[in-house]
Each structure stands twice: as structure tokens, then as C-alpha cells.
C-alpha atoms as a PDB file:
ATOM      1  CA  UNK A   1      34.737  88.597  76.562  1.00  0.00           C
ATOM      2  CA  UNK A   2      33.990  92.385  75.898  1.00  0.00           C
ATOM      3  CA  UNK A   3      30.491  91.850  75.076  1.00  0.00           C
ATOM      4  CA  UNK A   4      29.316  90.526  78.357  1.00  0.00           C
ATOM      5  CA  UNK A   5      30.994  93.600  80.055  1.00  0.00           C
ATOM      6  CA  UNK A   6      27.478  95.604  79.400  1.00  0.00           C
ATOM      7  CA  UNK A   7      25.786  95.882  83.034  1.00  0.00           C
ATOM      8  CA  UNK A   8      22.518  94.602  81.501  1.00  0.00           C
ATOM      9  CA  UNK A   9      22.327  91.341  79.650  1.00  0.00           C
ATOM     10  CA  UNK A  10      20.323  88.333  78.948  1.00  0.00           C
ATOM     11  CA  UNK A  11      21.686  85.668  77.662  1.00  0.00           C
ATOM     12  CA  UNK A  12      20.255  82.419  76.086  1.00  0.00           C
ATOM     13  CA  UNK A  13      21.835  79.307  74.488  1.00  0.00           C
ATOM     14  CA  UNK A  14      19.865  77.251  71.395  1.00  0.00           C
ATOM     15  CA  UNK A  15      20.269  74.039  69.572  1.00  0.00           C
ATOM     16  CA  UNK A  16      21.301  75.634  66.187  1.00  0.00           C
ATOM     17  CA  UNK A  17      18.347  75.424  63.842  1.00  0.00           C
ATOM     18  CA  UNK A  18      16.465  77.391  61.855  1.00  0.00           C
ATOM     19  CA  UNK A  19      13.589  77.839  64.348  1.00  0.00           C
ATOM     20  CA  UNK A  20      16.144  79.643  66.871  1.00  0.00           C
ATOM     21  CA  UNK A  21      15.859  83.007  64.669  1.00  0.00           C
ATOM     22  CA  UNK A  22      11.966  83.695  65.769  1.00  0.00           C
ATOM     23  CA  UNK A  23      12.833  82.380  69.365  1.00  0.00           C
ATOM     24  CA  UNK A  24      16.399  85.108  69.497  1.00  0.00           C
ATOM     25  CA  UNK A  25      13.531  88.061  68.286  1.00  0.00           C
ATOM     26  CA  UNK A  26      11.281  87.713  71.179  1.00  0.00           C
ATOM     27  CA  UNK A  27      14.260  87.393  73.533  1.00  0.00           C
ATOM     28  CA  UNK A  28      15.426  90.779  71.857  1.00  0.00           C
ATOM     29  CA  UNK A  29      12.042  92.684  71.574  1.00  0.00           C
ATOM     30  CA  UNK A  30      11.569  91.854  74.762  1.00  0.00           C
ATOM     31  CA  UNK A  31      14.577  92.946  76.681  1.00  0.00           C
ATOM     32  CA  UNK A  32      14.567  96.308  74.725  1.00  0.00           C
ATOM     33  CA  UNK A  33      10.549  96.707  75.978  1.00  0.00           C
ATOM     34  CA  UNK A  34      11.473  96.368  79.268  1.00  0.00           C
ATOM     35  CA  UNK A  35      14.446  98.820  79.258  1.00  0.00           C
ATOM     36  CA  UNK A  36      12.082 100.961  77.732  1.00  0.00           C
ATOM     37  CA  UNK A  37      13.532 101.114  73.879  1.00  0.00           C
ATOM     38  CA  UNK A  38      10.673 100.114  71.815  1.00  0.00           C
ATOM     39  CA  UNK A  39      12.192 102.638  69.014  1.00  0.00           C
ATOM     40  CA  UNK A  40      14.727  99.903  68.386  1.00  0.00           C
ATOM     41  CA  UNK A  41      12.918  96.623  68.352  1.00  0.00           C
ATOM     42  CA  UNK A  42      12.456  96.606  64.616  1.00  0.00           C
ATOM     43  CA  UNK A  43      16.361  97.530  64.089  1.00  0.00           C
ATOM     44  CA  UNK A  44      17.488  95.130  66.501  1.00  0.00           C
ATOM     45  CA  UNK A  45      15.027  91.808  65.652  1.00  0.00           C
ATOM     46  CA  UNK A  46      16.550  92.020  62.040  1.00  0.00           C
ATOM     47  CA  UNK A  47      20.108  92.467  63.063  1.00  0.00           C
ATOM     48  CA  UNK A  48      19.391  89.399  65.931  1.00  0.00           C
ATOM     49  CA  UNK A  49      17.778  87.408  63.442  1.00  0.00           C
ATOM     50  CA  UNK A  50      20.533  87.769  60.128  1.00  0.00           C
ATOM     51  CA  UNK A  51      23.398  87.109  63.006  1.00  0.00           C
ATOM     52  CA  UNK A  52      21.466  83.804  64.130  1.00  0.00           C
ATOM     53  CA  UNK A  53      20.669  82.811  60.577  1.00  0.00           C
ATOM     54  CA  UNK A  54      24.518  83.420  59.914  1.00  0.00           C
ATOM     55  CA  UNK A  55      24.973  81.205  63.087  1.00  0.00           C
ATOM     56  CA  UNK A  56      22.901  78.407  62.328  1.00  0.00           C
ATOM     57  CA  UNK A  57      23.804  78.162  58.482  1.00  0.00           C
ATOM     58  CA  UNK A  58      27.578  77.432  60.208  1.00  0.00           C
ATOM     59  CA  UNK A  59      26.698  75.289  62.548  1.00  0.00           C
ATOM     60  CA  UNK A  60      25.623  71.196  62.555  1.00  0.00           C
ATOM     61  CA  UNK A  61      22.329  70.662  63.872  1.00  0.00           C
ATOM     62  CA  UNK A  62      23.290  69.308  67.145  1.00  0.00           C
ATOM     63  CA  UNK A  63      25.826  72.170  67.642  1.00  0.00           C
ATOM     64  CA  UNK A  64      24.934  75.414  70.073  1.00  0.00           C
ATOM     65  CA  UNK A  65      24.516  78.665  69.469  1.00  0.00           C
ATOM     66  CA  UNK A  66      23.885  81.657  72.127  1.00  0.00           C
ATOM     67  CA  UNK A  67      22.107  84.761  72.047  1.00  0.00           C
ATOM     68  CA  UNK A  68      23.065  87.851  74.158  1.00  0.00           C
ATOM     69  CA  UNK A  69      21.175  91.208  74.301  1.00  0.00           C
ATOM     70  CA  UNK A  70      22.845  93.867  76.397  1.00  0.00           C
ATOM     71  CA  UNK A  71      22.390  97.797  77.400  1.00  0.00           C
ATOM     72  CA  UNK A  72      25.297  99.995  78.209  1.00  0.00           C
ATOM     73  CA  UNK A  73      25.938 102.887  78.039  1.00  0.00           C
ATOM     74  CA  UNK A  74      24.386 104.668  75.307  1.00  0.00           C
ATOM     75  CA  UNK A  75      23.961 101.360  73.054  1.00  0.00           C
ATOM     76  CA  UNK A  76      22.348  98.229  72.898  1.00  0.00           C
ATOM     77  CA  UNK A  77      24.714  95.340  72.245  1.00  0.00           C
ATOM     78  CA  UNK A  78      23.808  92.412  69.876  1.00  0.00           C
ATOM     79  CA  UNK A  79      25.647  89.084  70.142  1.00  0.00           C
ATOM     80  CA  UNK A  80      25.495  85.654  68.804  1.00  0.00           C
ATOM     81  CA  UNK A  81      28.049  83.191  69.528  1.00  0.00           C
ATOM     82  CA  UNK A  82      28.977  79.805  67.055  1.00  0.00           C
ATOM     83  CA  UNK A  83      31.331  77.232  67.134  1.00  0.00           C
ATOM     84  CA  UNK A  84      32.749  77.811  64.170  1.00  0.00           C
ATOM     85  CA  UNK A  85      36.088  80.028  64.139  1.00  0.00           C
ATOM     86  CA  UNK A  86      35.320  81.186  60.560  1.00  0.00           C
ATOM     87  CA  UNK A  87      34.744  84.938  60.840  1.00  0.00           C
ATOM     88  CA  UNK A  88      31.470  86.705  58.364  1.00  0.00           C
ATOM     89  CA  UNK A  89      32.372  87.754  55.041  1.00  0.00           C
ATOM     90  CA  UNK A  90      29.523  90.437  53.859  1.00  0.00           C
ATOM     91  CA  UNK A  91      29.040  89.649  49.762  1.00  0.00           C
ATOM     92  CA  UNK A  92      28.294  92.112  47.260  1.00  0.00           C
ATOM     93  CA  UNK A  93      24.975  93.652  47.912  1.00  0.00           C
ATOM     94  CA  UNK A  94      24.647  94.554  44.331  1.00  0.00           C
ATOM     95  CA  UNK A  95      22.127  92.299  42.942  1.00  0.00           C
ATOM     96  CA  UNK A  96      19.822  92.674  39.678  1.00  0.00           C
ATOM     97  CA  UNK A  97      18.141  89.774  37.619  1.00  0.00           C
ATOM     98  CA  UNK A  98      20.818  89.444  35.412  1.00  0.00           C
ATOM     99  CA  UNK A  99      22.828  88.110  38.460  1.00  0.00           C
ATOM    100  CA  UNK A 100      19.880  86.424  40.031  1.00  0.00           C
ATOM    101  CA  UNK A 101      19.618  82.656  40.078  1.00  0.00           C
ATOM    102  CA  UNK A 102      16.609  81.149  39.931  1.00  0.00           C
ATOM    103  CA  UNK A 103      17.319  77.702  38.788  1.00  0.00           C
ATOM    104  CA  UNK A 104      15.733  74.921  40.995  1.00  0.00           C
ATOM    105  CA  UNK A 105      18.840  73.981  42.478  1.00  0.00           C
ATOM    106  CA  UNK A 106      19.947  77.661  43.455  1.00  0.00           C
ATOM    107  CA  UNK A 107      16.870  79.190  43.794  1.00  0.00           C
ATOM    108  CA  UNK A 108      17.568  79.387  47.959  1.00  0.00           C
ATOM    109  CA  UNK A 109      21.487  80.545  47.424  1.00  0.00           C
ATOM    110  CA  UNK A 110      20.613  83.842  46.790  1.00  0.00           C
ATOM    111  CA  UNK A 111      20.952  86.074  50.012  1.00  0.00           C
ATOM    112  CA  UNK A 112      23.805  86.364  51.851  1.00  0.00           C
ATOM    113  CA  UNK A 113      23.661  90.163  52.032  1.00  0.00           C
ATOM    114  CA  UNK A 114      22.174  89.955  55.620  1.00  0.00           C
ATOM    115  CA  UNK A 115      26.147  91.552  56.857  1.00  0.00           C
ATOM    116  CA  UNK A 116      25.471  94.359  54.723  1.00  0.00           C
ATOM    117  CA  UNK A 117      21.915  95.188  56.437  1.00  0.00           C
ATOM    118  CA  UNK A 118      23.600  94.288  59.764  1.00  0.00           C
ATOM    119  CA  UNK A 119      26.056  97.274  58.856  1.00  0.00           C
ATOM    120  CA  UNK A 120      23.824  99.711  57.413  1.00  0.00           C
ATOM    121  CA  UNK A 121      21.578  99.251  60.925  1.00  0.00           C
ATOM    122  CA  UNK A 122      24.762  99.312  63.731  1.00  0.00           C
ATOM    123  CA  UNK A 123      26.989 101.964  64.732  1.00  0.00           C
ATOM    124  CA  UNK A 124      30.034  99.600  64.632  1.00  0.00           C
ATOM    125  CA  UNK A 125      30.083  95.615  64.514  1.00  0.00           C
ATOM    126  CA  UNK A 126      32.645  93.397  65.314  1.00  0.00           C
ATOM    127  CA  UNK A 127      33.626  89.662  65.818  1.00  0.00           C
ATOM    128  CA  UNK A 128      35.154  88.234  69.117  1.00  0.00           C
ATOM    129  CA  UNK A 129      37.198  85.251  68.855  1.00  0.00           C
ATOM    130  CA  UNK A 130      36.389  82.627  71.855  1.00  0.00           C
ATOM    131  CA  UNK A 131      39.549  80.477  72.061  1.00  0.00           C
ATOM    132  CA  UNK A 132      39.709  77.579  71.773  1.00  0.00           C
ATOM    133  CA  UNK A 133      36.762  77.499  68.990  1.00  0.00           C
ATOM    134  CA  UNK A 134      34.248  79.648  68.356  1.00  0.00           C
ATOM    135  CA  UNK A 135      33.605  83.598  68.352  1.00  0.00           C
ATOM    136  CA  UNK A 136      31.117  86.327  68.928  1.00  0.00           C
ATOM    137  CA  UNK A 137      29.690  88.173  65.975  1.00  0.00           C
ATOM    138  CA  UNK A 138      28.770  91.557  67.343  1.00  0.00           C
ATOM    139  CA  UNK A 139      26.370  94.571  66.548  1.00  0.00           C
ATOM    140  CA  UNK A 140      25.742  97.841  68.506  1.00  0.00           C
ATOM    141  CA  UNK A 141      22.607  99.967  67.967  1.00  0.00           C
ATOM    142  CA  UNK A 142      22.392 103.594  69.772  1.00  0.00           C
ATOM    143  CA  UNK A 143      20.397 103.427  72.302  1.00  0.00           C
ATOM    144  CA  UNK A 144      20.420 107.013  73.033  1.00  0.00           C
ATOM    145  CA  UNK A 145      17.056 107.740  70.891  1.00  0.00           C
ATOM    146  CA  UNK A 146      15.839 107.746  67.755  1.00  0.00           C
ATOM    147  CA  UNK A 147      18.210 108.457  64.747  1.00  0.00           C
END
């Protein structure tokens, strides 16, 4: 698994829910803290926490997800792993209230842009396949200082 080549890691596994999200940030803000990155805790809790939603909203809620942080050299490494072998498909990030739902029964169905602010944030980002199910869905921020 290339991600878990970085020499500094944490990793952490989760019952997929929606909770996990808020628990993944504070396992990211801190690991960057205490590598001395501050500059890219905001960066890296919303990349951490659009990859776990995308995790979760995959997964059943007795399934397992994992969270890995990891420095190497000259970038931070963001990875969250699913069962699911479906890879992320960004959707248009166009929206305006003509296309906006708000009808009752799709008034929560309209995000699915968090791949596109995943992109915009990372230097590259890329999914690992975990045979025989599952895969990594990876993000790298530069770590080198501030953009």
C-alpha cells in the first residue's frame, strides 16, 4: 500500500458513521500540531472530513472505515480506507437555484461536490485499490509551507 510508505503515520480504524468525521479532524489537527504544521490544519480537517463523509455515505453502519495521516517528504498524506471497491466520482460543482432542490424529500441530496474541494485543496489525489475489497481514497497537501 503506497500510502503507508510515509515514515510518519497514525492510523485509526472507525465504525462507519456519521460521528467518525469530527473524531478523523482531531486525529488530523492533531498529528499536523505535533509535526509542527499548524498552517495546514484547516486544509487538511476539510479534506479528512469530505473523504470520511464519502466513506461513511458508502459504507453499512456496522462496516469499518480507517483514517491515516502521514508526513513525508515535503507533503502530508491524507487517507481513508472503505470497503466498498467503487472508486469517487467528483459531480459538477456548478450549482445555482435553478438547479437546487429543495423539496422535502431532496432537500439533503444536494452536495456531493466535496471531490471537487478535495481537489482544489491537494497537490494530487488518488485512489488505491485494496484487493480483495476495498480501496484508499488519497489526498496530499504540501507540507513544505504556506502556499
Amino acid at each position: 500500500m503506497a500510502l503507508l510508505g510515509k515514515k510518519t503515520g497514525v492510523s485509526r480504524q472507525f465504525v462507519a458513521s456519521p460521528a467518525v468525521s469530527g473524531l478523523a479532524r482531531d486525529q488530523v489537527s492533531g498529528a499536523l500540531r505535533g509535526w509542527g504544521l499548524p498552517f495546514l490544519v484547516s486544509d487538511a480537517v476539510l479534506v479528512v472530513g469530505e473523504l470520511v463523509a464519502n466513506a461513511v455515505k458508502v459504507s453499512g453502519t456496522a462496516d469499518v472505515i480507517k483514517v491515516y495521516v502521514g508526513l513525508g517528504a515535503g507533503e502530508v498524506v491524507l487517507g481513508v480506507w472503505d470497503g466498498c471497491d467503487g472508486r469517487p466520482v467528483a459531480r459538477k460543482v456548478e450549482i445555482s437555484l435553478e438547479t437546487l432542490d429543495l423539496s422535502e424529500e431532496n432537500f439533503d441530496d444536494n452536495g456531493g461536490r466535496g471531490l471537487a474541494i478535495v481537489e482544489a485543496l491537494a497537490w494530487r489525489c488518488w485512489t488505491d485499490p485494496t484487493p480483495p475489497q476495498g480501496k484508499w481514497v488519497c489526498a496530499a497537501l504540501n507540507a513544505e509551507g504556506r502556499r
